[in-house]
C-alpha atoms as a PDB file:
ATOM      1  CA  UNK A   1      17.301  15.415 -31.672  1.00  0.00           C
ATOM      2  CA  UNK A   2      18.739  13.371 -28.841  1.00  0.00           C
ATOM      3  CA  UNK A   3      17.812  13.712 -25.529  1.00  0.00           C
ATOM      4  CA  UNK A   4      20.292  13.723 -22.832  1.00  0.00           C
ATOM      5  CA  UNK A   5      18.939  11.810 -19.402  1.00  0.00           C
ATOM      6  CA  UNK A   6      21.255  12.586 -16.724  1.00  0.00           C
ATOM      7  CA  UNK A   7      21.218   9.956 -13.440  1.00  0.00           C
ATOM      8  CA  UNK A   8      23.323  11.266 -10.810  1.00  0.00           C
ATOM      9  CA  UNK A   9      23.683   9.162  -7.690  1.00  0.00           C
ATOM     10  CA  UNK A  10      25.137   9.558  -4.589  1.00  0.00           C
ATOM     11  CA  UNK A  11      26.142   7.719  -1.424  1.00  0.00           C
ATOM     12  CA  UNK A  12      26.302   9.405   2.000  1.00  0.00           C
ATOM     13  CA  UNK A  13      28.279   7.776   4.791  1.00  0.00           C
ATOM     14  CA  UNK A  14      26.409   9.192   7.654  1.00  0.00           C
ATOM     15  CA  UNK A  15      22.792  11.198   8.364  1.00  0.00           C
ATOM     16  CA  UNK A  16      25.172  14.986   8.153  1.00  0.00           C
ATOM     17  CA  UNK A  17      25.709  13.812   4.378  1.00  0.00           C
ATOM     18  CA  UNK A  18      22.042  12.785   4.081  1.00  0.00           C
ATOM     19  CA  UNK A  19      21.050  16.208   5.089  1.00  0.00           C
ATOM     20  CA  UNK A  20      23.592  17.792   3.100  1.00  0.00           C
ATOM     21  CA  UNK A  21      22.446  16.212  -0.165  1.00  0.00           C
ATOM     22  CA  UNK A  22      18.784  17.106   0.607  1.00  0.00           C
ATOM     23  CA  UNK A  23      19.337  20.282   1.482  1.00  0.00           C
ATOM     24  CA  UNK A  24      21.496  20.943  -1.277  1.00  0.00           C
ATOM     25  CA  UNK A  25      18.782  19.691  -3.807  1.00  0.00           C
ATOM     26  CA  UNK A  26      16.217  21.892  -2.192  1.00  0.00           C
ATOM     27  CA  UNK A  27      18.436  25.447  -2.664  1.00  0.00           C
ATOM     28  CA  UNK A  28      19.006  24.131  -6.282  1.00  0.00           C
ATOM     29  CA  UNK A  29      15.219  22.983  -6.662  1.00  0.00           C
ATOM     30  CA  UNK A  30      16.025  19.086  -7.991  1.00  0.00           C
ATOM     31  CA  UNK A  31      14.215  15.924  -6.985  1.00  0.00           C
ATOM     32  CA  UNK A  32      15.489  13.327  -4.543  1.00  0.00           C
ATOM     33  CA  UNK A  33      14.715   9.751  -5.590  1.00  0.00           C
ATOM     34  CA  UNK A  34      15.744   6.795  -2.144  1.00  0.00           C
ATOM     35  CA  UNK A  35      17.114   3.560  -3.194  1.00  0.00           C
ATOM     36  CA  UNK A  36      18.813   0.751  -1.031  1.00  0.00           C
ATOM     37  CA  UNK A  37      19.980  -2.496  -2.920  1.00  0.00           C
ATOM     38  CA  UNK A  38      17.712  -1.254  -6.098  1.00  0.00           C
ATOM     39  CA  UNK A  39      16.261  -4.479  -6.525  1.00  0.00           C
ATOM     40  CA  UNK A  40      12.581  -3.901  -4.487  1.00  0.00           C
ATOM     41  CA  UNK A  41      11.724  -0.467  -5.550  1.00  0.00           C
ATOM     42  CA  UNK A  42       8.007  -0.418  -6.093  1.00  0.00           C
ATOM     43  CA  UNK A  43       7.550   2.956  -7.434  1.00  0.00           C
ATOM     44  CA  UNK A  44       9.202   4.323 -10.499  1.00  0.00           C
ATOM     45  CA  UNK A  45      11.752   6.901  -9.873  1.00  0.00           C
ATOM     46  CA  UNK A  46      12.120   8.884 -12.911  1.00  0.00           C
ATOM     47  CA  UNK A  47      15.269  10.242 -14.969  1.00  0.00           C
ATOM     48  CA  UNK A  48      17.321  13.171 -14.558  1.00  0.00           C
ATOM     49  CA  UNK A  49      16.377  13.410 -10.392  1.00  0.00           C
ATOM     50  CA  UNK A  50      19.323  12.721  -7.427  1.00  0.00           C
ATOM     51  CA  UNK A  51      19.305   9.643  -6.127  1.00  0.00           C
ATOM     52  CA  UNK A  52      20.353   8.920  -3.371  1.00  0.00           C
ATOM     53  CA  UNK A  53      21.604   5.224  -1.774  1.00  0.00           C
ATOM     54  CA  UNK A  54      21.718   3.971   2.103  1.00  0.00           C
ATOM     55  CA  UNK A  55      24.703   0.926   0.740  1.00  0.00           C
ATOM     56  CA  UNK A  56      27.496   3.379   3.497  1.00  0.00           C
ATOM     57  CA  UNK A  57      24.562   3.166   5.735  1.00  0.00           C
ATOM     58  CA  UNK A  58      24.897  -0.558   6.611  1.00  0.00           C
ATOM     59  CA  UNK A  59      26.227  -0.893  10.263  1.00  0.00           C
ATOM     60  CA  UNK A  60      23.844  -3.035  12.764  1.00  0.00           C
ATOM     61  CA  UNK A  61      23.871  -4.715  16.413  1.00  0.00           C
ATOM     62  CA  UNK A  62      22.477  -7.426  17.555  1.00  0.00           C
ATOM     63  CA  UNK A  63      21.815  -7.031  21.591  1.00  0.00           C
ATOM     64  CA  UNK A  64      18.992  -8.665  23.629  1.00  0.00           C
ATOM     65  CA  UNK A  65      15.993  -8.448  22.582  1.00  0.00           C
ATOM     66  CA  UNK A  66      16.300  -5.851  19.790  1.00  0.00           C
ATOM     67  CA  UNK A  67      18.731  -4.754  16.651  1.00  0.00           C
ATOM     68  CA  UNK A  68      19.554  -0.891  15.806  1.00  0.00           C
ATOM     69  CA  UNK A  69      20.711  -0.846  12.255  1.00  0.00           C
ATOM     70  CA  UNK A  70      21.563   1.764   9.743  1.00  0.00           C
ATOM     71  CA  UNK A  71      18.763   2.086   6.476  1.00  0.00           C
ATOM     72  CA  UNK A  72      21.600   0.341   4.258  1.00  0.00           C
ATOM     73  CA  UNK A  73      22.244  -3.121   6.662  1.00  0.00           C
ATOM     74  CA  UNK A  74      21.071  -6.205   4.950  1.00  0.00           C
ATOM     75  CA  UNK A  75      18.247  -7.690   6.426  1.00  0.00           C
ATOM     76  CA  UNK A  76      19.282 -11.373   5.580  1.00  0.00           C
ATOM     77  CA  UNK A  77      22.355 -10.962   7.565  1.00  0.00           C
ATOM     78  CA  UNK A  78      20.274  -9.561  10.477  1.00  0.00           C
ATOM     79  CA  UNK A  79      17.972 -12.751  10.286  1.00  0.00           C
ATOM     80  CA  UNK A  80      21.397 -15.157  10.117  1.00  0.00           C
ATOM     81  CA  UNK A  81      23.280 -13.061  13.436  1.00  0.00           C
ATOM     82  CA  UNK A  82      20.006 -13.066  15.771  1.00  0.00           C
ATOM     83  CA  UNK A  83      19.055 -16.255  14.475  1.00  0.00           C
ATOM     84  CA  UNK A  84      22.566 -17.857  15.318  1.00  0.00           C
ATOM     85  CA  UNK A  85      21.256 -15.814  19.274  1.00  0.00           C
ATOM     86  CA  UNK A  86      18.205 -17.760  19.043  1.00  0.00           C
ATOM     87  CA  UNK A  87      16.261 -15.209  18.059  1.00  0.00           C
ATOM     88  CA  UNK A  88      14.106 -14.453  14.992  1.00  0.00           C
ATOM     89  CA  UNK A  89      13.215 -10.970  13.154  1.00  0.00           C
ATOM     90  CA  UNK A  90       9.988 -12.155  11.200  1.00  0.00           C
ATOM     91  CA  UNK A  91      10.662 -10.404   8.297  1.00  0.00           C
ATOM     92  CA  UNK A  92      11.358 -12.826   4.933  1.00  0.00           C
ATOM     93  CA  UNK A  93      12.760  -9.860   3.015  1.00  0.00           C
ATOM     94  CA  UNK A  94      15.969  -9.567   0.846  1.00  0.00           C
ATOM     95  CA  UNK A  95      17.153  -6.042   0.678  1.00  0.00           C
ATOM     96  CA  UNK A  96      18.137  -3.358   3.133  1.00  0.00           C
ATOM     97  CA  UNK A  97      16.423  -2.491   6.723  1.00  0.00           C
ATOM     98  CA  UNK A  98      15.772   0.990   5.143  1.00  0.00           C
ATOM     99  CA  UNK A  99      13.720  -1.107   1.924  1.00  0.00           C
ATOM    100  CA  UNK A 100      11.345  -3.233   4.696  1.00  0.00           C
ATOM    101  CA  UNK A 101      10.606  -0.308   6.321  1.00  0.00           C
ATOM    102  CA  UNK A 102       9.512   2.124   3.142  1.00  0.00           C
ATOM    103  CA  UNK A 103       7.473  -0.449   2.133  1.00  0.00           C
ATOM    104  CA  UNK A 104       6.024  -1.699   5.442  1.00  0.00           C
ATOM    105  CA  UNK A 105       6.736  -5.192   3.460  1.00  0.00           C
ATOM    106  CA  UNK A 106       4.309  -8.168   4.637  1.00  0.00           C
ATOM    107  CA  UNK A 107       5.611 -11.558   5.039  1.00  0.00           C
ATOM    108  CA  UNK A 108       3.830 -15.004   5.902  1.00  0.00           C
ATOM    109  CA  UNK A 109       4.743 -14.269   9.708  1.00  0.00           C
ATOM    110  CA  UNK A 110       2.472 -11.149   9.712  1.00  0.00           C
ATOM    111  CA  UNK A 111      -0.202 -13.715  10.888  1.00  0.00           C
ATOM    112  CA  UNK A 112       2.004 -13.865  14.437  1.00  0.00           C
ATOM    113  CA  UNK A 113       4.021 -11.162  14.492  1.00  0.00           C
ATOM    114  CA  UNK A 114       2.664  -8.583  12.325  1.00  0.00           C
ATOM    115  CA  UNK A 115       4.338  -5.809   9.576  1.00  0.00           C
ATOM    116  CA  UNK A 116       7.390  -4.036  10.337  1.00  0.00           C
ATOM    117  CA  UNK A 117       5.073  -1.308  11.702  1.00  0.00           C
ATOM    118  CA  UNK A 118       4.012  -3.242  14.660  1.00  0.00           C
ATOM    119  CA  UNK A 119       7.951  -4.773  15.661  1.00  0.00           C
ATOM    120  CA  UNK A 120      10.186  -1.186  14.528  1.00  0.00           C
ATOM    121  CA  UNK A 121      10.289   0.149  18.033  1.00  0.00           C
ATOM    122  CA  UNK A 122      11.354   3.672  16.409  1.00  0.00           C
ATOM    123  CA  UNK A 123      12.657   4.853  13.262  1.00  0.00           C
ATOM    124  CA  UNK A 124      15.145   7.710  12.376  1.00  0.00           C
ATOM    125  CA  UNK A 125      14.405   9.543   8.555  1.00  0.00           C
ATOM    126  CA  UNK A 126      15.945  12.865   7.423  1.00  0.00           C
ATOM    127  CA  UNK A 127      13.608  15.372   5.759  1.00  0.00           C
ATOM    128  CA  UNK A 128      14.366  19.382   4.931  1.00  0.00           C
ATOM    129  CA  UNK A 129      13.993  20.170   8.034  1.00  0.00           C
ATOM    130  CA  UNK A 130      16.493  18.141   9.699  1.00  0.00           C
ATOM    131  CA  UNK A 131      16.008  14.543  11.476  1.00  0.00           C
ATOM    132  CA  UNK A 132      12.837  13.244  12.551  1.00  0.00           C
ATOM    133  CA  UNK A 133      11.986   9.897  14.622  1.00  0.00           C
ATOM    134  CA  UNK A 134       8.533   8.620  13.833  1.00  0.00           C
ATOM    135  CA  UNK A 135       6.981   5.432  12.665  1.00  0.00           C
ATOM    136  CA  UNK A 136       4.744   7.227  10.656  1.00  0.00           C
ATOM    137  CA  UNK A 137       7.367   7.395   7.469  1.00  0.00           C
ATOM    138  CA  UNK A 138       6.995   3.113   7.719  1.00  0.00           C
ATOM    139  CA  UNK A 139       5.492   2.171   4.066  1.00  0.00           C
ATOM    140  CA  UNK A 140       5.475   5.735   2.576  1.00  0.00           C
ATOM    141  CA  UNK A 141       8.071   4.467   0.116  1.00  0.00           C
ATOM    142  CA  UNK A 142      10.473   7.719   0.496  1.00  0.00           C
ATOM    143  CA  UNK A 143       8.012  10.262  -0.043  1.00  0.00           C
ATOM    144  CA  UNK A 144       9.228  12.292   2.318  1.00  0.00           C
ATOM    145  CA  UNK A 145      12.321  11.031   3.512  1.00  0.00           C
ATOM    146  CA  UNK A 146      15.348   8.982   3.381  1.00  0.00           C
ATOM    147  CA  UNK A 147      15.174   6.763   6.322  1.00  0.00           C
ATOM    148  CA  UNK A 148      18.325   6.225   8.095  1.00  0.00           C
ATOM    149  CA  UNK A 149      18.415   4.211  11.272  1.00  0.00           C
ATOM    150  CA  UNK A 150      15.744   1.946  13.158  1.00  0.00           C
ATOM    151  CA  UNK A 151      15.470   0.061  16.191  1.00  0.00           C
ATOM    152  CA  UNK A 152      13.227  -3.675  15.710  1.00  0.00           C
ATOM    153  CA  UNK A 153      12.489  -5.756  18.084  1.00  0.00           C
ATOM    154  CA  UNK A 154      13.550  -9.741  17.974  1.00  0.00           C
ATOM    155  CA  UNK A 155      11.809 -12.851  18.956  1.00  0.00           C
ATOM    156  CA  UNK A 156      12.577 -16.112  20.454  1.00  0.00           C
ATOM    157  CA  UNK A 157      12.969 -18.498  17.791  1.00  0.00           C
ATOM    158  CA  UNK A 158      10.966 -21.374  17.375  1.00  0.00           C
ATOM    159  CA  UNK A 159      12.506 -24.869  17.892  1.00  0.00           C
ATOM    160  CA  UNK A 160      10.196 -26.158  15.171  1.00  0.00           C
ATOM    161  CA  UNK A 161       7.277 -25.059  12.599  1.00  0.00           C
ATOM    162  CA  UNK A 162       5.183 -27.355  10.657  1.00  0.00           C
ATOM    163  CA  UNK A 163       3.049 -26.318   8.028  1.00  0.00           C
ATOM    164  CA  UNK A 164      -0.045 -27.685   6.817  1.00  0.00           C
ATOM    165  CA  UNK A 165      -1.419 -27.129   3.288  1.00  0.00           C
ATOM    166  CA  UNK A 166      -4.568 -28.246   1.336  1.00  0.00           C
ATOM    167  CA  UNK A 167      -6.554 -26.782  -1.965  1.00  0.00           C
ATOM    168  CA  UNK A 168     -10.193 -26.311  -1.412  1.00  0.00           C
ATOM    169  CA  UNK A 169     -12.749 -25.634  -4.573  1.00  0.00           C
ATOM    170  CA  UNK A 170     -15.774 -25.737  -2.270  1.00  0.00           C
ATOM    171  CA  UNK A 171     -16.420 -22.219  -0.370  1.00  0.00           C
ATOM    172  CA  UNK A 172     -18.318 -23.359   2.662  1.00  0.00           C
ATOM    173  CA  UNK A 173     -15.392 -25.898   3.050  1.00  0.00           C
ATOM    174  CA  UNK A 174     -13.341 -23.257   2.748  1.00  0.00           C
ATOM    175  CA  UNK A 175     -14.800 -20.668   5.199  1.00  0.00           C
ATOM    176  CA  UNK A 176     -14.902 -24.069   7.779  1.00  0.00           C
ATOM    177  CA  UNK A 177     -11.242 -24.906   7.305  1.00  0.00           C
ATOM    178  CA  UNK A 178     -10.248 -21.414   7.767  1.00  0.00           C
ATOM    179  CA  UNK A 179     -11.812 -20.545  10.838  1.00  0.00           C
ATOM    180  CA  UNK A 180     -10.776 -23.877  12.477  1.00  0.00           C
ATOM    181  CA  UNK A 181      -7.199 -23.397  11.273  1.00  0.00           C
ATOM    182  CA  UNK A 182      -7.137 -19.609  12.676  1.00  0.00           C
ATOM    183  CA  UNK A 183      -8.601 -20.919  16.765  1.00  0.00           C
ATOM    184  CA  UNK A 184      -5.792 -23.324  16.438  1.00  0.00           C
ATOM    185  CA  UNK A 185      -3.584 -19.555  16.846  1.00  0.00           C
ATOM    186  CA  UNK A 186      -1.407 -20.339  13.783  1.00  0.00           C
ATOM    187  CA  UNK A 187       2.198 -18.901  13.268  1.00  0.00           C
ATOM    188  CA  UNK A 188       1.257 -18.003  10.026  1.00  0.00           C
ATOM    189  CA  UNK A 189      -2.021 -18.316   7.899  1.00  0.00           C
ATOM    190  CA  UNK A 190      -1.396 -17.707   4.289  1.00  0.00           C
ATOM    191  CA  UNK A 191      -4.325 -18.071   1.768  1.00  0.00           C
ATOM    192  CA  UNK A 192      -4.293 -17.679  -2.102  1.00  0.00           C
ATOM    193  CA  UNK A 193      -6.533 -17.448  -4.511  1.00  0.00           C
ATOM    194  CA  UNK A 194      -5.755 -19.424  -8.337  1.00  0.00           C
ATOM    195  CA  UNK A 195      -8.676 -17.859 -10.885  1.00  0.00           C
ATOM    196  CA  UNK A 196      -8.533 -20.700 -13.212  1.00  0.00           C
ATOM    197  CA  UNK A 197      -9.154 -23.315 -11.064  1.00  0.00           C
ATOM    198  CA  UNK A 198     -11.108 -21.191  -8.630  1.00  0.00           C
ATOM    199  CA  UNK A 199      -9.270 -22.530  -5.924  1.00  0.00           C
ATOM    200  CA  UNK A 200      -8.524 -21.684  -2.477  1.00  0.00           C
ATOM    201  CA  UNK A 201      -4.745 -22.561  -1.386  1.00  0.00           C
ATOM    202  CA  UNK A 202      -4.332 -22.709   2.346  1.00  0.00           C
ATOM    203  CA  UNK A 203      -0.782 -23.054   4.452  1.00  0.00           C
ATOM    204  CA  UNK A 204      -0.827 -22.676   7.685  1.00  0.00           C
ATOM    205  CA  UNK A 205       2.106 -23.480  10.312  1.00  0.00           C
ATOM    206  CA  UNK A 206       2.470 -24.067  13.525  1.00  0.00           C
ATOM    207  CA  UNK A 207       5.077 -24.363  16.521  1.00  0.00           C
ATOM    208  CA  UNK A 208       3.199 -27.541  17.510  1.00  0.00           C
ATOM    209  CA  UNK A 209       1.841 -30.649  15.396  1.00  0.00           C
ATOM    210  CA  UNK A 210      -2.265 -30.788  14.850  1.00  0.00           C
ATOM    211  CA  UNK A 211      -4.191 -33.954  13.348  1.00  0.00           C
ATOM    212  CA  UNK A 212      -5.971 -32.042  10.029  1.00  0.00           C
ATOM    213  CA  UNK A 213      -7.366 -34.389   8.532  1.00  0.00           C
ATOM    214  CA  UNK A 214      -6.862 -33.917   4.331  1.00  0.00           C
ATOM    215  CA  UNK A 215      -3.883 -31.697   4.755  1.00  0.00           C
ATOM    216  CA  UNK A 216      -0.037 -32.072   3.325  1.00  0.00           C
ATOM    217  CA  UNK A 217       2.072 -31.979   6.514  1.00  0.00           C
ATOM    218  CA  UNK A 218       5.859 -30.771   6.543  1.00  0.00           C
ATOM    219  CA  UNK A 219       8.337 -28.326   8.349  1.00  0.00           C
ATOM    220  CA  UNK A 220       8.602 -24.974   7.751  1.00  0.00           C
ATOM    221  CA  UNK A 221       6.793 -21.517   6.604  1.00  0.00           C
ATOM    222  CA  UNK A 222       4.928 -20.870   3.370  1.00  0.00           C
ATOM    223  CA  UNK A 223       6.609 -18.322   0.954  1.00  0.00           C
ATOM    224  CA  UNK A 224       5.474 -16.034  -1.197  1.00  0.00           C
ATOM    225  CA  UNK A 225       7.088 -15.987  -4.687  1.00  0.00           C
ATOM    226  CA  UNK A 226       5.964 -13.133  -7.085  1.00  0.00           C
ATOM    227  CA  UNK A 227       7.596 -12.475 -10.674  1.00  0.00           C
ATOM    228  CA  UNK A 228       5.929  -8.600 -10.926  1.00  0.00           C
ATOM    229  CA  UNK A 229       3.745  -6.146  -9.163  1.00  0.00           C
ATOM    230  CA  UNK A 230       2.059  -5.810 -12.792  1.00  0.00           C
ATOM    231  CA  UNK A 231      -1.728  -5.332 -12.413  1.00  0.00           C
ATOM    232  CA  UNK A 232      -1.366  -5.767  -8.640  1.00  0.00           C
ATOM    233  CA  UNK A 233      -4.198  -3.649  -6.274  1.00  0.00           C
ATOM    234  CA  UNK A 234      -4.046  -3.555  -2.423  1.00  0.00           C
ATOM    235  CA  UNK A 235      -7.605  -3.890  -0.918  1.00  0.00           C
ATOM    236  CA  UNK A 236      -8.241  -3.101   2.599  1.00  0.00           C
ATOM    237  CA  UNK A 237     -10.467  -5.748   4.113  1.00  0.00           C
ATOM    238  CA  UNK A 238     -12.237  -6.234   7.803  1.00  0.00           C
ATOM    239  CA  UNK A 239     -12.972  -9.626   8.416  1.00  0.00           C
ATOM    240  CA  UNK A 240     -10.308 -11.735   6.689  1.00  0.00           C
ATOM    241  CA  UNK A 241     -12.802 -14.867   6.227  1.00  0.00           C
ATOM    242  CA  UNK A 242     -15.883 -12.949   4.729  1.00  0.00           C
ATOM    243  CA  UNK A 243     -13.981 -10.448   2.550  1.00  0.00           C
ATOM    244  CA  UNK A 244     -11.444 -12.858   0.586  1.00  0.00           C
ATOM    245  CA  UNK A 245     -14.575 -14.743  -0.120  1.00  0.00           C
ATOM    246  CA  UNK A 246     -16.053 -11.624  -1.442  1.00  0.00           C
ATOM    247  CA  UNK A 247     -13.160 -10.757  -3.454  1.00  0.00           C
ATOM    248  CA  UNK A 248     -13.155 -13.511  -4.742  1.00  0.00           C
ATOM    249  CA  UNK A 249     -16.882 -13.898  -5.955  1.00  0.00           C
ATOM    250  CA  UNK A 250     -17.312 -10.350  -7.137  1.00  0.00           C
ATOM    251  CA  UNK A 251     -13.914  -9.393  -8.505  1.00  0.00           C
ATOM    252  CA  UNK A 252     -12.693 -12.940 -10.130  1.00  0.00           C
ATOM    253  CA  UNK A 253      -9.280 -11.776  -9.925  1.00  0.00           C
ATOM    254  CA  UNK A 254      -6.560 -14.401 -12.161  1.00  0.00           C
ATOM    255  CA  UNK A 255      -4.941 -14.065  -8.653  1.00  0.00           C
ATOM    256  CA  UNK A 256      -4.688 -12.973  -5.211  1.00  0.00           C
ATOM    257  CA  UNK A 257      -3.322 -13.658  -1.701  1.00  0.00           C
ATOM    258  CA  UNK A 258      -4.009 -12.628   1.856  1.00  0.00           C
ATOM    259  CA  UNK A 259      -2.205 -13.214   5.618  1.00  0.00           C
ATOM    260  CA  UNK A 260      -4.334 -13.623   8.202  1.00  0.00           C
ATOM    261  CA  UNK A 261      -3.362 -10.776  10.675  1.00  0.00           C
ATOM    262  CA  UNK A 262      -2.913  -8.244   7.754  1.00  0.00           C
ATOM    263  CA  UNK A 263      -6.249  -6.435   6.586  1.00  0.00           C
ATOM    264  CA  UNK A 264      -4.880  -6.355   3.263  1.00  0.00           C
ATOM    265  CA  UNK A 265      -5.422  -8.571  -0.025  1.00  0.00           C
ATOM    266  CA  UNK A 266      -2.965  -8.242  -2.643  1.00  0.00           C
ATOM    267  CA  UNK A 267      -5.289  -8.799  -6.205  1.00  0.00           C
ATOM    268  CA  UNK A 268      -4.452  -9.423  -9.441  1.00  0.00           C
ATOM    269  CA  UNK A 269      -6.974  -8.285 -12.372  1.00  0.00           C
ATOM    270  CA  UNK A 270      -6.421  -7.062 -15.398  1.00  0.00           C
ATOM    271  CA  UNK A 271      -9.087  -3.915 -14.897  1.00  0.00           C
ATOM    272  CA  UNK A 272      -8.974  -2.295 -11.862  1.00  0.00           C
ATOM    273  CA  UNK A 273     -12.474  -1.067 -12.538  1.00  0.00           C
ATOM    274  CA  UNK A 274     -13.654  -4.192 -10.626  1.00  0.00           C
ATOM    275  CA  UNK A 275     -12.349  -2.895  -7.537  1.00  0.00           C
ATOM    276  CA  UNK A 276     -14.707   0.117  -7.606  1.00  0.00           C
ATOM    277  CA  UNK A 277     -17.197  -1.543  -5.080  1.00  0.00           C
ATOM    278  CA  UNK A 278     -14.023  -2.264  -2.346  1.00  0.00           C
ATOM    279  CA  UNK A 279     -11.273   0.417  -0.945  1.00  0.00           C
ATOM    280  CA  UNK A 280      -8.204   0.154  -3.063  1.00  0.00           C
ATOM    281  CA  UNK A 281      -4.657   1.645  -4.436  1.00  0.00           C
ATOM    282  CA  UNK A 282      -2.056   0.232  -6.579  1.00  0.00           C
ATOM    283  CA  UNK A 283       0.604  -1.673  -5.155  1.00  0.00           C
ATOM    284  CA  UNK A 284       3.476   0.197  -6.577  1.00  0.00           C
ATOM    285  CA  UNK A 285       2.027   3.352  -5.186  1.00  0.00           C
ATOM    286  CA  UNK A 286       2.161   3.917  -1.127  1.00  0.00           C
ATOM    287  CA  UNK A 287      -1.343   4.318   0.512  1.00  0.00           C
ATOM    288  CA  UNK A 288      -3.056   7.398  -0.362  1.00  0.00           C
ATOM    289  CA  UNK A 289      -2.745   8.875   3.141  1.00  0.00           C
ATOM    290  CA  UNK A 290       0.883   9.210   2.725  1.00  0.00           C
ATOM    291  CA  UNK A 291       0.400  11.748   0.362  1.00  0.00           C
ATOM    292  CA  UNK A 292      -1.711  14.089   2.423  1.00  0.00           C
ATOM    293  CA  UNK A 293       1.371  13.872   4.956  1.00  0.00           C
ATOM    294  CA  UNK A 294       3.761  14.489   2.195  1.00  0.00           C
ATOM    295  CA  UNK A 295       2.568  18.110   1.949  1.00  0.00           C
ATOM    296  CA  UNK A 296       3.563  18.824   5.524  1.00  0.00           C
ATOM    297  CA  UNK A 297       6.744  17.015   6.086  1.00  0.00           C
ATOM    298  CA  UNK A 298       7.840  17.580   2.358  1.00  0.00           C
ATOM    299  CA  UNK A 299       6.329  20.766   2.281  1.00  0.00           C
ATOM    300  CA  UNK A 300       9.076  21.887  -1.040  1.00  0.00           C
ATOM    301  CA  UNK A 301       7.929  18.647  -2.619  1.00  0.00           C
ATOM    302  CA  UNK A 302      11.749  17.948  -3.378  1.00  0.00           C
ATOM    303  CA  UNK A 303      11.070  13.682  -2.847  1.00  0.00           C
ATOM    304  CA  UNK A 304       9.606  11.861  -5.795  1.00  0.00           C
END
């Protein structure tokens, strides 16, 4: 027998169409799947559901201090237009305003300016029961609505960053380095963790140049370049320091990275099992509170 999997996807031009589609798939009881350039998703969205794209949803503006853009607007062409105003969104992201925002997507900025949580001013999503404008939908990954317009806030650019990097085996080097490099209020702090080598990998930038002795020195801002989410765990940490060193001794994860700034380690291990002793999810999946508020403000569970 052959088995038919149906994939029908739409694209609504405005938030009436949003509502439309969502309310129409409620009445005929079908699941709404949210993509924007369909290159981030993090959760799978199954066959034979609605989905439904933000690409007609890509107007933005550029004023002041600020941008308002649609779900659909491309966040590197944001970055280019209020960078060309001398001004900076700190988000290194390559897909829509409406992606950044489901997944509350971390960057090596966090350290200075934090997620998209703590620079979205407010955010616009449509649910079945109309239009809502709360922050709280920022990282539930379209669990409960398709997010359609936003207002972030923008930053003076920096004339110049310089970044500082250096591998460190020993950990009470390590713990040293780190909590000199954080009073010297970096831009952005990011540290990694190799398994193999058992090494600690630390960049750090700043607007202005330090003597660090033992460190690389060049311009710019470390990036973070992953292949897959496969076998990837968030942990939620308190003291950045202590608990990557922690992680690190008690899980022995292949890999793993934190941002100073974020309380969140993203760990690689091939049995989550050794995560039992630390507070943890999957990275593909939003945080588990999401889901509690997914039975109030998708109360006919039409949003997979």
């Amino acid at each position: 027998m052959i088995k038919i999997i149906l994939v029908l996807e739409v694209n609504p031009a405005d938030e009436n169409e949003v509502f439309q589609i969502i309310s129409e798939s409620k009445k005929d009881n079908k699941k709404v799947g949210i993509r924007g350039f369909g290159s981030h998703t993090k959760r799978e969205i199954k066959p034979d559901i609605m989905i439904v794209t933000t690409q007609r949803l890509n107007n933005f503006e550029v004023s002041e201090n600020k941008v308002i853009a649609d779900s659909g607007a491309d966040v590197k062409k944001i970055r280019e237009e209020a960078s060309q105003k001398n001004l900076l969104l700190p988000a290194i992201y390559d897909g829509s305003i409406g992606g950044l925002l489901a997944l509350n997507e971390i960057s090596s900025l966090s350290t200075a300016y934090g997620t998209p949580w703590n620079f979205t001013e407010w955010v616009d999503f449509i649910t079945t029961f109309g239009k809502i404008r709360w922050r709280i939908v920022i990282g539930s990954q379209g669990l409960f609505g398709v997010i359609t317009k936003a207002s972030l806030r923008l930053y003076e650019k920096p004339n110049r960053v310089f970044i500082y990097e250096k591998g460190i085996t020993d950990k009470r080097e390590f713990k040293h380095e780190l909590r000199k490099l954080i009073e010297l209020k970096p831009i952005s702090l990011l540290v990694e963790y190799e398994g193999d080598s058992k090494t600690f990998e630390v960049h750090a930038s700043y607007i202005s140049q330090h003597d660090l002795e033992g460190y690389s020195k060049d311009e710019g801002i470390p990036m973070i370049s992953e292949v897959s989410d496969k076998n990837s765990y968030i942990v939620e940490i308190g003291d950045f320091v202590e608990d990557f060193i922690s992680v690190a001794e008690r899980v022995s994860p292949y890999y793993m990275y934190g941002i100073y700034g974020v309380n969140l380690l993203k760990v690689y291990v091939t049995d989550d099992s050794l995560l039992k002793d630390f507070k943890y999810y999957p990275r593909n999946k939003p945080n588990p509170v999401f889901y509690k508020l997914k039975r109030i403000l998708d109360f006919y569970n039409i949003f997979a």
